[in-house]
Protein backbone atom coordinates (compact mmCIF):
# COMPACT_ATOMS: atom_id res chain seq x y z
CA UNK A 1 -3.70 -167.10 94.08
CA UNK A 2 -1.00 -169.43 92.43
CA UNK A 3 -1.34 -170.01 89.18
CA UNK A 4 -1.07 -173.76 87.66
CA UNK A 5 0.65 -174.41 83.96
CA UNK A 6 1.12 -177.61 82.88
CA UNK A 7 2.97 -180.06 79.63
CA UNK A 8 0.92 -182.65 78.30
CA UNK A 9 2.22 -185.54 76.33
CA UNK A 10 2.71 -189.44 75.77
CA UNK A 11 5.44 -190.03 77.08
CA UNK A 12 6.25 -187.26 79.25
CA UNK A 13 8.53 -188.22 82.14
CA UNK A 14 11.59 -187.11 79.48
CA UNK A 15 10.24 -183.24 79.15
CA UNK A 16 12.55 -180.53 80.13
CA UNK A 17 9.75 -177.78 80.38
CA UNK A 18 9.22 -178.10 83.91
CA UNK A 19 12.65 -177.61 84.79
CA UNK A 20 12.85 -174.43 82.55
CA UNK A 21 9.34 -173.09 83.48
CA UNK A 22 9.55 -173.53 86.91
CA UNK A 23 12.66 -171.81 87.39
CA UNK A 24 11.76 -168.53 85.20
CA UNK A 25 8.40 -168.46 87.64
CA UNK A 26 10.76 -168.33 90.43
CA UNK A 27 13.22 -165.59 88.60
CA UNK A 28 10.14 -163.65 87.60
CA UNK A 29 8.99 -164.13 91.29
CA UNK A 30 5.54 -165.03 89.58
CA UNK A 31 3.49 -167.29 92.19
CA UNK A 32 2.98 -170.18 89.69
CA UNK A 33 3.96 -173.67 89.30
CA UNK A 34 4.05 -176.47 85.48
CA UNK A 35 3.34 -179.88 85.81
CA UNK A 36 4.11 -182.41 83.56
CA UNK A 37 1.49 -184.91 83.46
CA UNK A 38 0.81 -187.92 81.34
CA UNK A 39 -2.10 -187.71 79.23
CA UNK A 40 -2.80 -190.49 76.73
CA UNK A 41 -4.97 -189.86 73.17
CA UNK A 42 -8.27 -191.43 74.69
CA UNK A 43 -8.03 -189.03 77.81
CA UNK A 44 -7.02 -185.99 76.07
CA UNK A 45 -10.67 -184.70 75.89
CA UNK A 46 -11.35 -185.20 79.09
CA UNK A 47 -8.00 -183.78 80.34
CA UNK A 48 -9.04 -180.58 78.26
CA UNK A 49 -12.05 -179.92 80.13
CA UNK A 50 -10.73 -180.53 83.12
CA UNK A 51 -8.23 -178.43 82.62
CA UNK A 52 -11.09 -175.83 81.90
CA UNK A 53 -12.88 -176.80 84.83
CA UNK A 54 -10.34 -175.63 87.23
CA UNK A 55 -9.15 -172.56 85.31
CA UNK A 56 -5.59 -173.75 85.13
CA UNK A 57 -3.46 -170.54 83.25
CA UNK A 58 -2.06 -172.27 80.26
CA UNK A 59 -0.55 -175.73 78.93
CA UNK A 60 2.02 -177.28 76.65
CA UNK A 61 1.29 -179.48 74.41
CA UNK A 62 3.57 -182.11 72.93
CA UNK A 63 3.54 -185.47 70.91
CA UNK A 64 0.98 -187.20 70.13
CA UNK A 65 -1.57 -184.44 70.41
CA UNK A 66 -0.76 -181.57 68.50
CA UNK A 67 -3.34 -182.08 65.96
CA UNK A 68 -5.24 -183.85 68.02
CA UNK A 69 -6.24 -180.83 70.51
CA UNK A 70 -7.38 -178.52 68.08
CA UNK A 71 -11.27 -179.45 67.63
CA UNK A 72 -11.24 -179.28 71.57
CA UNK A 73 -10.08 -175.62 72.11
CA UNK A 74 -12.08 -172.93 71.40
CA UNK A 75 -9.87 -170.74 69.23
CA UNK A 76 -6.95 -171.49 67.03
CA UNK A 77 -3.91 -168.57 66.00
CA UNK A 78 -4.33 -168.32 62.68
CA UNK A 79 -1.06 -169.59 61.62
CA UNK A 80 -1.16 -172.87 64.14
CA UNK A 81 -4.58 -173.24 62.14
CA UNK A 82 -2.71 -173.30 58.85
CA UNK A 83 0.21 -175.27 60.27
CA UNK A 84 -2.56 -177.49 61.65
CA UNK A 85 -1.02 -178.05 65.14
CA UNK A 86 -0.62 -176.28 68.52
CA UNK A 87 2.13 -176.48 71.26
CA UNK A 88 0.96 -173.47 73.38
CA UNK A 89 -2.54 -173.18 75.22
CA UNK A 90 -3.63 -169.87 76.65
CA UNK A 91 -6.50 -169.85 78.96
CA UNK A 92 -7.56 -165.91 77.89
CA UNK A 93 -11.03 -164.96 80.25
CA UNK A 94 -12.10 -168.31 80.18
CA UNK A 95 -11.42 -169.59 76.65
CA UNK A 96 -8.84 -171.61 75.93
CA UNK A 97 -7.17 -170.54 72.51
CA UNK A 98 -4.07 -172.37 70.55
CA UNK A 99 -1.32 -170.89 69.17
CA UNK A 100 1.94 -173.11 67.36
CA UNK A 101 5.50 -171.61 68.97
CA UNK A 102 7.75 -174.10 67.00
CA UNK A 103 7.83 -172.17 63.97
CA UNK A 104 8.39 -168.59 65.65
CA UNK A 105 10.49 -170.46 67.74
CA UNK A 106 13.04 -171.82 65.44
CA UNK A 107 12.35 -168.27 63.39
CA UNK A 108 13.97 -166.16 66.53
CA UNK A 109 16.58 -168.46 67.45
CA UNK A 110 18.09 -168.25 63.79
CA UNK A 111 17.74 -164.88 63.94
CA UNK A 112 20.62 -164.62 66.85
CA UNK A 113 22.76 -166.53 64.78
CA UNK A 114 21.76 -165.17 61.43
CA UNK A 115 21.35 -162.30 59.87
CA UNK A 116 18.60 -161.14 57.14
CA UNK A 117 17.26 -164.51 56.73
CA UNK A 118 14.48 -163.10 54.58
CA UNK A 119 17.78 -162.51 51.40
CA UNK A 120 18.71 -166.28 52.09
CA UNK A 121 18.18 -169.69 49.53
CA UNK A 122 17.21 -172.28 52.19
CA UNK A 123 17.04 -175.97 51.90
CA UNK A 124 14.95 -177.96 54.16
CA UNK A 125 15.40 -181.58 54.99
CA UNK A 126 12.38 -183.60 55.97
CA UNK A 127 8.56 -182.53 55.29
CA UNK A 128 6.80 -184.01 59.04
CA UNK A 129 5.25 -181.87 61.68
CA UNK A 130 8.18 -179.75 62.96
CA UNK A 131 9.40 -178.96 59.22
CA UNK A 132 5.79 -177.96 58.37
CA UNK A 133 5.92 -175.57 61.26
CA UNK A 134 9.12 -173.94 60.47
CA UNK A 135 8.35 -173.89 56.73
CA UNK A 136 4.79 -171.87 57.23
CA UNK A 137 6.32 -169.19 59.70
CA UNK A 138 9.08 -168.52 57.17
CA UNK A 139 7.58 -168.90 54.45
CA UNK A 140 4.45 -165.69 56.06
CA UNK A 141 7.96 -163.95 56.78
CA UNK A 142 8.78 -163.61 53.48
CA UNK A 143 12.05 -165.78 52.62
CA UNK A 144 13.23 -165.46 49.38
CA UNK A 145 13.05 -169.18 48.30
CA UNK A 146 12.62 -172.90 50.07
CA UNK A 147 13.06 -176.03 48.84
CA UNK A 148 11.96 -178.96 50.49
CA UNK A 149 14.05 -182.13 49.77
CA UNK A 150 12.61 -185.85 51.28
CA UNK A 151 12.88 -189.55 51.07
CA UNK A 152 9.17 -189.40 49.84
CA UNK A 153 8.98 -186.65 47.56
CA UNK A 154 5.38 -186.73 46.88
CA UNK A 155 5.46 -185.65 50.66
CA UNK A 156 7.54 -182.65 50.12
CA UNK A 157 5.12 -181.85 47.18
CA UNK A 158 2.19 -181.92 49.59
CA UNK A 159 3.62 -179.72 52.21
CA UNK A 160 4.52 -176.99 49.70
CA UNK A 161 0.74 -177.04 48.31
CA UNK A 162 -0.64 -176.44 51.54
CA UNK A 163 1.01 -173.80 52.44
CA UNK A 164 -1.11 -170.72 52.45
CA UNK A 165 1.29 -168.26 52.42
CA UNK A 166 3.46 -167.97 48.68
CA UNK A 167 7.35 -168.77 48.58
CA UNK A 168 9.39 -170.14 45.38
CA UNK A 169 9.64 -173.36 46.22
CA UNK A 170 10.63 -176.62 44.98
CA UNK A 171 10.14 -180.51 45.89
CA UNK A 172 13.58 -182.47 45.80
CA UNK A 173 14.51 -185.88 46.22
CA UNK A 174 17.55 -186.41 48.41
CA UNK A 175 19.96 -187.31 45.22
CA UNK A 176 19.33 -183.92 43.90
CA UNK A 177 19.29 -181.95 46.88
CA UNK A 178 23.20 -183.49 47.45
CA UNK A 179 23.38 -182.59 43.88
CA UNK A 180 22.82 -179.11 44.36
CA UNK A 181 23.89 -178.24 47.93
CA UNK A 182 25.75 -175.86 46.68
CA UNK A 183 23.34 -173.76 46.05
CA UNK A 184 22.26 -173.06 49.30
CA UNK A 185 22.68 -170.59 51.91
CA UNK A 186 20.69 -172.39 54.75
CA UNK A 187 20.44 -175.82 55.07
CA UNK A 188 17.58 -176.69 57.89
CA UNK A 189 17.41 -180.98 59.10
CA UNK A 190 14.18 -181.41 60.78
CA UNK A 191 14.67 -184.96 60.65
CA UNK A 192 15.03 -187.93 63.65
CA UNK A 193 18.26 -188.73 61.45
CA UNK A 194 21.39 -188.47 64.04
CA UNK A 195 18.52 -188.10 67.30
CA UNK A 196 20.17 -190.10 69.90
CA UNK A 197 20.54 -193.31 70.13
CA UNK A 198 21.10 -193.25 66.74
CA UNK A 199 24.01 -191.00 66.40
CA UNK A 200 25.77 -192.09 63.18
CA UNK A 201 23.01 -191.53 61.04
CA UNK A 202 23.00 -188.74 58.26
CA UNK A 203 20.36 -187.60 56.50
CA UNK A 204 22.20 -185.65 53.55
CA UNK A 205 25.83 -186.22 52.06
CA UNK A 206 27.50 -182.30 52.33
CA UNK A 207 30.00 -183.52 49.79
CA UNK A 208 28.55 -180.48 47.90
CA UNK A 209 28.26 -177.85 50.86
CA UNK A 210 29.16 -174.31 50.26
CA UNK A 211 31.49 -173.67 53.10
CA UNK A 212 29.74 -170.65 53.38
CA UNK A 213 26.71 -171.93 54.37
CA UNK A 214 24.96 -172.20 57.23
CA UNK A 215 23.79 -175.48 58.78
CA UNK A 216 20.70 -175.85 61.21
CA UNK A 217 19.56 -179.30 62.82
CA UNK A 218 16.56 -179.39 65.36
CA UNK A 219 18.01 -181.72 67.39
CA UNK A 220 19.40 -180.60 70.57
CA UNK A 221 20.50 -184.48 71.64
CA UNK A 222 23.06 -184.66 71.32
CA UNK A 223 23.89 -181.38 71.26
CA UNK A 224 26.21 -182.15 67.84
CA UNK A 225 24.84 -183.97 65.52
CA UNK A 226 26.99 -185.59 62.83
CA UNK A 227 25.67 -183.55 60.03
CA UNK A 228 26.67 -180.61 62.25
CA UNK A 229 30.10 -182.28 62.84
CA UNK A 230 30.53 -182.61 58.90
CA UNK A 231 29.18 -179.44 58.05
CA UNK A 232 31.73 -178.21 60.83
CA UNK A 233 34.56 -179.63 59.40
CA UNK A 234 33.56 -178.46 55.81
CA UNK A 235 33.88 -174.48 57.20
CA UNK A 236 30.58 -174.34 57.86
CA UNK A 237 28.87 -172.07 60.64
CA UNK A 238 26.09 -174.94 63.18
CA UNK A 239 23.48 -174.41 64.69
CA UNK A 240 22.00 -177.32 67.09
CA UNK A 241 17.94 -177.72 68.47
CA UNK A 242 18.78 -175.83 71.59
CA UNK A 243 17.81 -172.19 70.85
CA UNK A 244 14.39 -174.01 68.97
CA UNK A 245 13.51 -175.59 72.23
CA UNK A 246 14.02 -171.95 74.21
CA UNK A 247 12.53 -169.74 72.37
CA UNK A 248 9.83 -171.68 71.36
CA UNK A 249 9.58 -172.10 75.27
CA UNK A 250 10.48 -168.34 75.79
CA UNK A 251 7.31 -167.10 73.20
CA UNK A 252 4.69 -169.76 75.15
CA UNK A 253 6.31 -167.82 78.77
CA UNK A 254 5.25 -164.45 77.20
CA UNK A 255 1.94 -165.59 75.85
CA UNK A 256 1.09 -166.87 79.54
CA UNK A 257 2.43 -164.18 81.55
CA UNK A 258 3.41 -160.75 79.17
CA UNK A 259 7.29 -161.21 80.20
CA UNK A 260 10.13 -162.38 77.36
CA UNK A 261 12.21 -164.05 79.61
CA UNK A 262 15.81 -164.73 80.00
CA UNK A 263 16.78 -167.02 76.98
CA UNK A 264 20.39 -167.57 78.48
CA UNK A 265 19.33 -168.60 81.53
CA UNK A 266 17.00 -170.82 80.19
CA UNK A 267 19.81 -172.71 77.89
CA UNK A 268 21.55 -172.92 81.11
CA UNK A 269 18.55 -175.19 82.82
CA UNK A 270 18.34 -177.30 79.89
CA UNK A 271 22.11 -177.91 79.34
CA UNK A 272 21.87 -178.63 82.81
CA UNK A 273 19.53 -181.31 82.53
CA UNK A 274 21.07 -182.99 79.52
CA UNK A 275 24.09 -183.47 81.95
CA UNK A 276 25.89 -180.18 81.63
């Protein structure tokens, strides 16, 4: 019997998931099919017992209801418990248990382009959702130090308290994280700061990069960011959002169906969909 998947969200016409999901059901010659569907915050209850209703396989979940969905399932991962958000939905003999691939994610596509990340200084730009998520899973991996620099320092501050799992770390504002750049071996922007349409904006000066650094932004459009371009340009080795978006994509595959996919192939779908 075909299975049914699914992305939830508010917006969600603008998901690539489908696109990628579909297509590895079709490699994997799995008889199942994702849906993106529009779900708004005064629905999402109902949509979570319907979704339990008809048995459907697993879900995505995506802005706004990350946080939102986690009184509704009936288990949480412990780490998307302490991150306090899930992206991945596993219906497992009936229950319907959370798990939070945005950390691991990020964590395995670094670790194609990286290695030993555990030996490496890191600075982290921005303390929201997707920074909390990255800074949790590498922080219960063991990395040697992260500091966490923000426009609201008192938010950075706050993020590093609730962690559960210890790190050295240390709040910064932005003057003296530009101050001591470098410093660093890593330098992670989880910021909207140079998102499209807003592609001139930077969320650091590098004037004090270590050209042997390495620089990682989350976004993936556009595919360079400026802060990529000027870390680039410095001798820097980038990183852009893509690999995030895949393997976080690739780790909710396996959770549904017990296959790692094809992570190349995947990059492929998405590149295709941003317009090659």
């Amino acid at each position: 019997m075909k299975k049914f998947f699914a992305v939830i969200g508010d917006p969600i016409a603008h998901s690539m998931s489908p696109a990628m999901h579909n297509d590895l059901f079709q490699a994997n010659e799995i008889d199942a099919h994702y849906l993106p569907l529009h779900v708004k915050g005064e629905n999402l209850e109902a949509a979570v017992k319907g979704f339990k209703a008809i048995e459907i396989a697993g879900f995505n979940v995506t802005v706004p209801h990350k946080e939102a969905i986690i009184p509704l399932l009936d288990r949480i991962d412990p780490l998307a418990k302490a991150i306090g958000a899930v992206n991945t939905v596993v219906n497992e003999n009936g229950e319907l248990v959370g798990y939070n691939t945005d950390g691991s994610g990020y964590v395995e596509g670094l670790n194609r382009e990286l290695d030993l990340i555990e030996d490496q200084k890191v600075l982290m730009i921005g303390a929201g959702g997707a920074a909390r998520a990255i800074y949790f899973t590498m922080s219960k991996q063991g990395v040697k130090r992260i500091d966490i620099c923000n426009r609201t320092v008192s938010k950075a501050e706050a993020l590093i308290k609730e962690c559960p799992y210890p790190v050295p770390s240390h709040a910064l504002s932005i003057q003296e994280a530009e101050e001591a750049l470098g410093e660093y071996d890593l330098i992670i922007q989880t910021t909207p700061k140079g998102m499209l349409p807003a592609i001139g904006e930077l969320p650091i000066s590098l004037h004090n990069l270590n050209s042997n650094a390495f620089v990682s932004d989350i976004i993936y459009n556009p595919l360079e960011t400026k802060i990529l371009r000027d870390a680039k340009k410095k001798g820097a080795r980038i990183q852009n959002g893509l690999d995030m978006f895949v393997f976080q994509g690739a780790l909710a595959f396996e959770k549904w169906t017990g296959i790692f996919p094809d992570t190349n192939r995947m990059k492929e779908i998405v590149l295709k969909q941003l317009g090659g």
